[in-house]
Protein backbone atom coordinates (compact mmCIF):
# COMPACT_ATOMS: atom_id res chain seq x y z
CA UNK A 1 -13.29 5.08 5.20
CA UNK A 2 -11.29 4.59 2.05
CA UNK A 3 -8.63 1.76 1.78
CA UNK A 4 -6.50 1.33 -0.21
CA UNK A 5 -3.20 -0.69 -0.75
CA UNK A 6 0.18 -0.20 -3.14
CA UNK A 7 0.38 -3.19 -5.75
CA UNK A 8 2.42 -5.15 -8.28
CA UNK A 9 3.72 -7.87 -7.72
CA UNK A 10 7.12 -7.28 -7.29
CA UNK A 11 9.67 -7.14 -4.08
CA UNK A 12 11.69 -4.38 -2.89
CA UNK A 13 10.52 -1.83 -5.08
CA UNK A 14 9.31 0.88 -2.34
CA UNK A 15 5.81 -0.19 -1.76
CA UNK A 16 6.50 0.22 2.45
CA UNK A 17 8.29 3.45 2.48
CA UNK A 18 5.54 5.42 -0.41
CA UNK A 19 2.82 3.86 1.71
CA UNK A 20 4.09 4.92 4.88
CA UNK A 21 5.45 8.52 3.52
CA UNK A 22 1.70 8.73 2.20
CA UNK A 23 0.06 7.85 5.42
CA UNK A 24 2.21 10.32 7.49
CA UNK A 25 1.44 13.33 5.11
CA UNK A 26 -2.30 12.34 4.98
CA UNK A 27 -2.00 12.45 9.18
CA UNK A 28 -0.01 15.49 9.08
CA UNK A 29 -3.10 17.24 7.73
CA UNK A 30 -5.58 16.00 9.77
CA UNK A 31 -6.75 12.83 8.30
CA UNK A 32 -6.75 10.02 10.82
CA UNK A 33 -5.18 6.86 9.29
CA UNK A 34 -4.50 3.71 9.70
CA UNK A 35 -1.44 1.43 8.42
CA UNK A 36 -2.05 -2.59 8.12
CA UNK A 37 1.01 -4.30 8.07
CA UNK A 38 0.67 -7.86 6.71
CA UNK A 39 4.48 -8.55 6.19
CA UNK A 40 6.82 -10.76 7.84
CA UNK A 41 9.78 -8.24 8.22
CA UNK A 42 7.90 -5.78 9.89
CA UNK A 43 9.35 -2.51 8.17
CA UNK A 44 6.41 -0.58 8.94
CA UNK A 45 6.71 -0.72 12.61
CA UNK A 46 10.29 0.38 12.56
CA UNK A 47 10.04 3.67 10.52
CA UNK A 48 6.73 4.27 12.14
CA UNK A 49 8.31 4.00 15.87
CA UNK A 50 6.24 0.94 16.98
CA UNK A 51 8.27 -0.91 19.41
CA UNK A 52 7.76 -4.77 18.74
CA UNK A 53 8.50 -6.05 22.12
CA UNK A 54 5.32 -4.05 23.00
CA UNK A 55 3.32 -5.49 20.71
CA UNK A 56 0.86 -8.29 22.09
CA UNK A 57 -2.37 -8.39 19.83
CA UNK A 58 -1.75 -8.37 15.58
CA UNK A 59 -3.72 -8.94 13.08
CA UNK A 60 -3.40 -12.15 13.13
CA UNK A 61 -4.52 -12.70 16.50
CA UNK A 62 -7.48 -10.88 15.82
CA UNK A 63 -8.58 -12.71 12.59
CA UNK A 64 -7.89 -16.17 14.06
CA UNK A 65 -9.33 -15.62 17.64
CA UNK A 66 -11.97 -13.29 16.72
CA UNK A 67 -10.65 -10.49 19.41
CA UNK A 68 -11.50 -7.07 18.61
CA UNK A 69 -9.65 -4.96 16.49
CA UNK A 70 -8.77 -2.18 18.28
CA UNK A 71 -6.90 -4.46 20.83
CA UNK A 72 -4.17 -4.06 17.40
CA UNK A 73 -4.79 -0.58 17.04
CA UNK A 74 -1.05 1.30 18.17
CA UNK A 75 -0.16 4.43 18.11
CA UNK A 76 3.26 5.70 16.09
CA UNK A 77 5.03 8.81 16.42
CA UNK A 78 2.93 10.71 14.02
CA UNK A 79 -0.22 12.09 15.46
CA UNK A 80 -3.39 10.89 14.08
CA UNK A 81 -1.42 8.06 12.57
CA UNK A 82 -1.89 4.20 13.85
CA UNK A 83 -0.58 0.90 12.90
CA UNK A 84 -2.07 -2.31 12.41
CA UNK A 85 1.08 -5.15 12.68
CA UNK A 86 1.17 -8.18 12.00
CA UNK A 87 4.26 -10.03 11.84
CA UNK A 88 3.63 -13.50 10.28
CA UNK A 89 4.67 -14.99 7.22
CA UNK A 90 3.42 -14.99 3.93
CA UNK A 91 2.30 -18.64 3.98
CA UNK A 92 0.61 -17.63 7.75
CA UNK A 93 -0.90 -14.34 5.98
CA UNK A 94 -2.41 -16.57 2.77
CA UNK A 95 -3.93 -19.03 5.47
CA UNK A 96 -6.10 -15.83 6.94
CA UNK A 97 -9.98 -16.35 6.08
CA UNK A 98 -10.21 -13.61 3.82
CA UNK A 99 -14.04 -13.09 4.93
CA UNK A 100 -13.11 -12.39 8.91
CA UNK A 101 -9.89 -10.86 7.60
CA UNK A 102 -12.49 -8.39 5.48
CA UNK A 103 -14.64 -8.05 8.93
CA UNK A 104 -12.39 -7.34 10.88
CA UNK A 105 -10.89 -4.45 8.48
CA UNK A 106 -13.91 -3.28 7.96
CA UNK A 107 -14.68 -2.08 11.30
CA UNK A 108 -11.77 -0.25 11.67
CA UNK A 109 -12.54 4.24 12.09
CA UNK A 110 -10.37 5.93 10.24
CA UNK A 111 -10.22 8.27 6.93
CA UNK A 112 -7.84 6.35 4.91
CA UNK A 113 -6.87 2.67 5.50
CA UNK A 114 -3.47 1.53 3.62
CA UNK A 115 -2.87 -2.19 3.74
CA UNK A 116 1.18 -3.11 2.74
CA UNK A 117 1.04 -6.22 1.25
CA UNK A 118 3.66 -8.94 0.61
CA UNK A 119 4.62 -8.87 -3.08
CA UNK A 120 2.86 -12.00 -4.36
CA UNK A 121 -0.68 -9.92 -5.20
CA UNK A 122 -1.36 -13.01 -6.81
CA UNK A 123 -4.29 -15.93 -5.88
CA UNK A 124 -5.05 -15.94 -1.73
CA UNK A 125 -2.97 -12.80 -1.36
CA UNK A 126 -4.85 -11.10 -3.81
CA UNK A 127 -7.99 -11.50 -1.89
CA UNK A 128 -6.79 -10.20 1.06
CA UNK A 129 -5.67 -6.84 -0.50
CA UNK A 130 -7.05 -6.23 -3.76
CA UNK A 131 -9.99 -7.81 -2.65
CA UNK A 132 -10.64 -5.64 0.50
CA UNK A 133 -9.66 -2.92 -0.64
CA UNK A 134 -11.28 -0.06 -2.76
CA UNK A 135 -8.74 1.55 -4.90
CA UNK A 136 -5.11 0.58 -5.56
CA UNK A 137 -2.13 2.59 -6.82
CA UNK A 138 -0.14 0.74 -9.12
CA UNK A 139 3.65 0.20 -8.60
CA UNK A 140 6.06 1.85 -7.60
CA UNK A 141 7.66 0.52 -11.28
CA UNK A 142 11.38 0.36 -10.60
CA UNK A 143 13.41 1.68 -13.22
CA UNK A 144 16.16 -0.01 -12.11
CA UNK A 145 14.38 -3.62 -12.82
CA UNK A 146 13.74 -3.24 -16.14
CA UNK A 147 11.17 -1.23 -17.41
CA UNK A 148 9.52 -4.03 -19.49
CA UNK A 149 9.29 -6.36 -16.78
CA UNK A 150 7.43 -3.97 -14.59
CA UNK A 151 5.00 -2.80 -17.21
CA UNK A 152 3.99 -6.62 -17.54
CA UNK A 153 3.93 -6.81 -13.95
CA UNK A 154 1.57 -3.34 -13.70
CA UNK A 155 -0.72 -5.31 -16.54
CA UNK A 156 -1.17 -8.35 -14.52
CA UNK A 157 -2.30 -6.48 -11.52
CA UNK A 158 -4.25 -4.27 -13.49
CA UNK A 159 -6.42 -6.99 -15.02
CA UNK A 160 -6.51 -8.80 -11.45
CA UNK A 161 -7.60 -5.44 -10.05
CA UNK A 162 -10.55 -5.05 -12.41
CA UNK A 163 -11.38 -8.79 -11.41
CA UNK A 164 -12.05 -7.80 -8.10
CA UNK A 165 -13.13 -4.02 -8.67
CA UNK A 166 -10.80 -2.37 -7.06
CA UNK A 167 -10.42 0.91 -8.77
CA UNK A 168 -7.24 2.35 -10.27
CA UNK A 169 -6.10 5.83 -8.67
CA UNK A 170 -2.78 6.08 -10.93
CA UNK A 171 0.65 4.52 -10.95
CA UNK A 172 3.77 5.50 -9.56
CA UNK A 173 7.53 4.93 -10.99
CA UNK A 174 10.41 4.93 -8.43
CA UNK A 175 14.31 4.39 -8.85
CA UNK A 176 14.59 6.79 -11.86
CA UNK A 177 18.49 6.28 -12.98
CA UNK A 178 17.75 7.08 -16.69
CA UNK A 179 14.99 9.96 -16.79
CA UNK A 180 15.46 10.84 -20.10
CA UNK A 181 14.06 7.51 -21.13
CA UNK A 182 10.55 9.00 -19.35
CA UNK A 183 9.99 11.71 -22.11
CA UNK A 184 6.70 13.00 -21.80
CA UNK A 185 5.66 10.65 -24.73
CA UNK A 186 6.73 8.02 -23.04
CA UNK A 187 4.56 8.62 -19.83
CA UNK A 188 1.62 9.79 -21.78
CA UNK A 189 1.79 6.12 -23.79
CA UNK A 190 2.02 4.77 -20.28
CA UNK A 191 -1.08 6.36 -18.97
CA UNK A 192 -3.01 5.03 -22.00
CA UNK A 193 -1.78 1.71 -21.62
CA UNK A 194 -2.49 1.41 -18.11
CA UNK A 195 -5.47 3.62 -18.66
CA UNK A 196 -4.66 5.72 -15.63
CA UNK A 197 -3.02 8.82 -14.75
CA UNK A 198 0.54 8.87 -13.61
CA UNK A 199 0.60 10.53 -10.02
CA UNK A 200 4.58 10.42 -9.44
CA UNK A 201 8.07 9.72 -11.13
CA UNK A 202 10.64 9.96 -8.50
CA UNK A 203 14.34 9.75 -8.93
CA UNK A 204 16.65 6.99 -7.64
CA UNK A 205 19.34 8.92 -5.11
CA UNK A 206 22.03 7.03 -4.05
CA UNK A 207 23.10 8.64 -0.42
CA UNK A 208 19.72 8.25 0.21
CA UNK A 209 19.12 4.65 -0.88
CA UNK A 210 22.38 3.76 0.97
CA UNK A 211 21.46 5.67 4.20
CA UNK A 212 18.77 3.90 4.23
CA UNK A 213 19.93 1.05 4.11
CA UNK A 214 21.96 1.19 6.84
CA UNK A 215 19.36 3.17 8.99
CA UNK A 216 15.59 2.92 7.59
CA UNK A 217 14.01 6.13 7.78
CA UNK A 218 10.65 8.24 6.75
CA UNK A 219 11.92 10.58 4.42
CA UNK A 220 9.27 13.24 5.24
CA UNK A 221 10.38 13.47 8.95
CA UNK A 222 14.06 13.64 8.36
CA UNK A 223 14.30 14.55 4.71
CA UNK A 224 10.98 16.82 4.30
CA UNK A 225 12.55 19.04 1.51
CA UNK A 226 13.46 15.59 -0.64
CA UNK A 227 12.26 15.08 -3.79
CA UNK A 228 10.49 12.08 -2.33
CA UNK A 229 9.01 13.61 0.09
CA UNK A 230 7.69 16.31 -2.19
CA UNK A 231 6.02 13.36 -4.71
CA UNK A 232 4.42 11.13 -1.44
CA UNK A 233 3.08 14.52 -0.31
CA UNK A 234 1.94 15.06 -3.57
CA UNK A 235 -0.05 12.14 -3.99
CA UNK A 236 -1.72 12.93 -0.55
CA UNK A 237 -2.98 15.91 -1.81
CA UNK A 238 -3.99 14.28 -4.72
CA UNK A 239 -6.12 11.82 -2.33
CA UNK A 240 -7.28 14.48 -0.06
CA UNK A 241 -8.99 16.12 -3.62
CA UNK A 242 -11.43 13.29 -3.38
CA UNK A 243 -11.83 10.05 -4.24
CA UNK A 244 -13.69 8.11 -7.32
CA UNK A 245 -16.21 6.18 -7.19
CA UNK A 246 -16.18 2.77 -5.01
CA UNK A 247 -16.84 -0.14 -6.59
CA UNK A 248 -17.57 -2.02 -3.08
CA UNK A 249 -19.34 -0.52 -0.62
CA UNK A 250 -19.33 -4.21 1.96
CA UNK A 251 -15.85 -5.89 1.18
CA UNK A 252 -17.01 -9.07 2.92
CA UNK A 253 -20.28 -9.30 1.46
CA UNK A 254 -18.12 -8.95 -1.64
CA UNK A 255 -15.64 -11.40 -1.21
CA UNK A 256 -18.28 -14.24 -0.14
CA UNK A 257 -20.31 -13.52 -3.00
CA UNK A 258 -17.09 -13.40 -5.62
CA UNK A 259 -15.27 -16.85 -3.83
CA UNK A 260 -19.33 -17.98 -4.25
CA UNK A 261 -19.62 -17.46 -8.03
CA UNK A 262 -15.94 -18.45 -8.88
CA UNK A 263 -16.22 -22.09 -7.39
């Protein structure tokens, strides 16, 4: 199994919908994969078809009563593509024992894991995510927040990141309003200040940010000829290539022995 989750610590910047787009392409080609939604809002359950009200075991349940997994295991609309929800809020999520929380993922049988993640990857949270999991795409960096601001952002995740080796796979920039301030110089100074490769740089397009805001949808299954559809399928390929060396091959025995040497 490889997991991996979609970080910076930043809010509404597209993690959900790339990491969902992702998941579906990966399951479209016969990967079976599994979503972990650790969010209050619940976005993932809604573009994935997961009807709440049937919804009677989480994650949390299953870290805090010690039930087993697959009792949170749903199906979605997308063959070959499940969902892990959760449901609780970000002070309920940083309260998880990151050890059973690491168990419990763990077991799960799958090709690719993805774990959406509120936006603080900082302290508690960032055990839970960066520190389960074994790779990490940075971003997406919205444009439309200030280019500088995200860059710091991507640094302070990066260096968190190699804190608790979870490798790079490349970063993604979203909302593109100005793209001829991403010249090909640009990017390449980018990818040697992050000192990974850049896998996508999709444009910001306003029917579609506004129809989805009024409807939330998965581009790929109602907008499969989109550009972002064409860069989250892109990436999949990209994954389906093969994957880099792990870091962590036991992400509990890995957290107890990190939270062991850090206290």
């Amino acid at each position: 199994m490889h997991s991996i989750t979609v970080a910076i610590s930043k809010g509404g910047v597209g993690k959900t919908l790339l990491l969902a787009n992702v998941g579906a392409s990966l399951a479209s080609r016969g990967s079976k994969v599994v979503l972990v939604d650790t969010t209050e809002t619940m976005h993932l359950s809604r573009l994935l078809g997961v009807n709440n009200r049937n919804v009677k075991v989480t994650l949390e349940h299953v870290v805090k009563r010690s039930l087993v997994l697959d009792e949170s295991v749903y199906p979605t609309r997308f063959p070959g593509l499940h969902l892990i929800p959760s449901g609780i809020t970000l002070k309920d999520f940083l309260e998880l024992n990151p050890f059973k929380f690491a168990e419990k993922l763990s077991s799960v049988d799958c090709d690719f894991l993805f774990i959406d993640v509120p936006y603080a990857t900082v302290g508690r949270a960032a055990l839970l995510s960066l520190g389960f999991c074994q790779y990490y795409i940075l971003g997406p960096l919205d444009q439309t927040q200030g280019m500088t601001l995200c860059i710091e952002e991507g640094l302070n995740t990066i260096d968190l990141a190699a804190l608790l080796k979870t490798v790079p796979l490349g970063f993604v920039i979203n909302k593109v309003k100005e793209p001829d301030k991403l010249t090909n110089e640009y990017l390449k100074d980018l990818e040697q200040l992050f000192q990974m490769k850049c896998l996508a740089v999709i444009h910001y397009i306003q029917k579609m940010e506004e129809a989805f805001e009024k409807s939330p949808f998965l581009p790929l299954e109602k907008n499969p000829e989109s550009e972002f559809t064409r860069k989250t399928e892109s990436i999949a390929d990209f994954l389906q290539r093969g994957m880099p060396r792990t870091l962590k091959t036991d992400a509990a025995e890995f957290l107890h022995t990190f939270i062991r040497e850090k206290r």
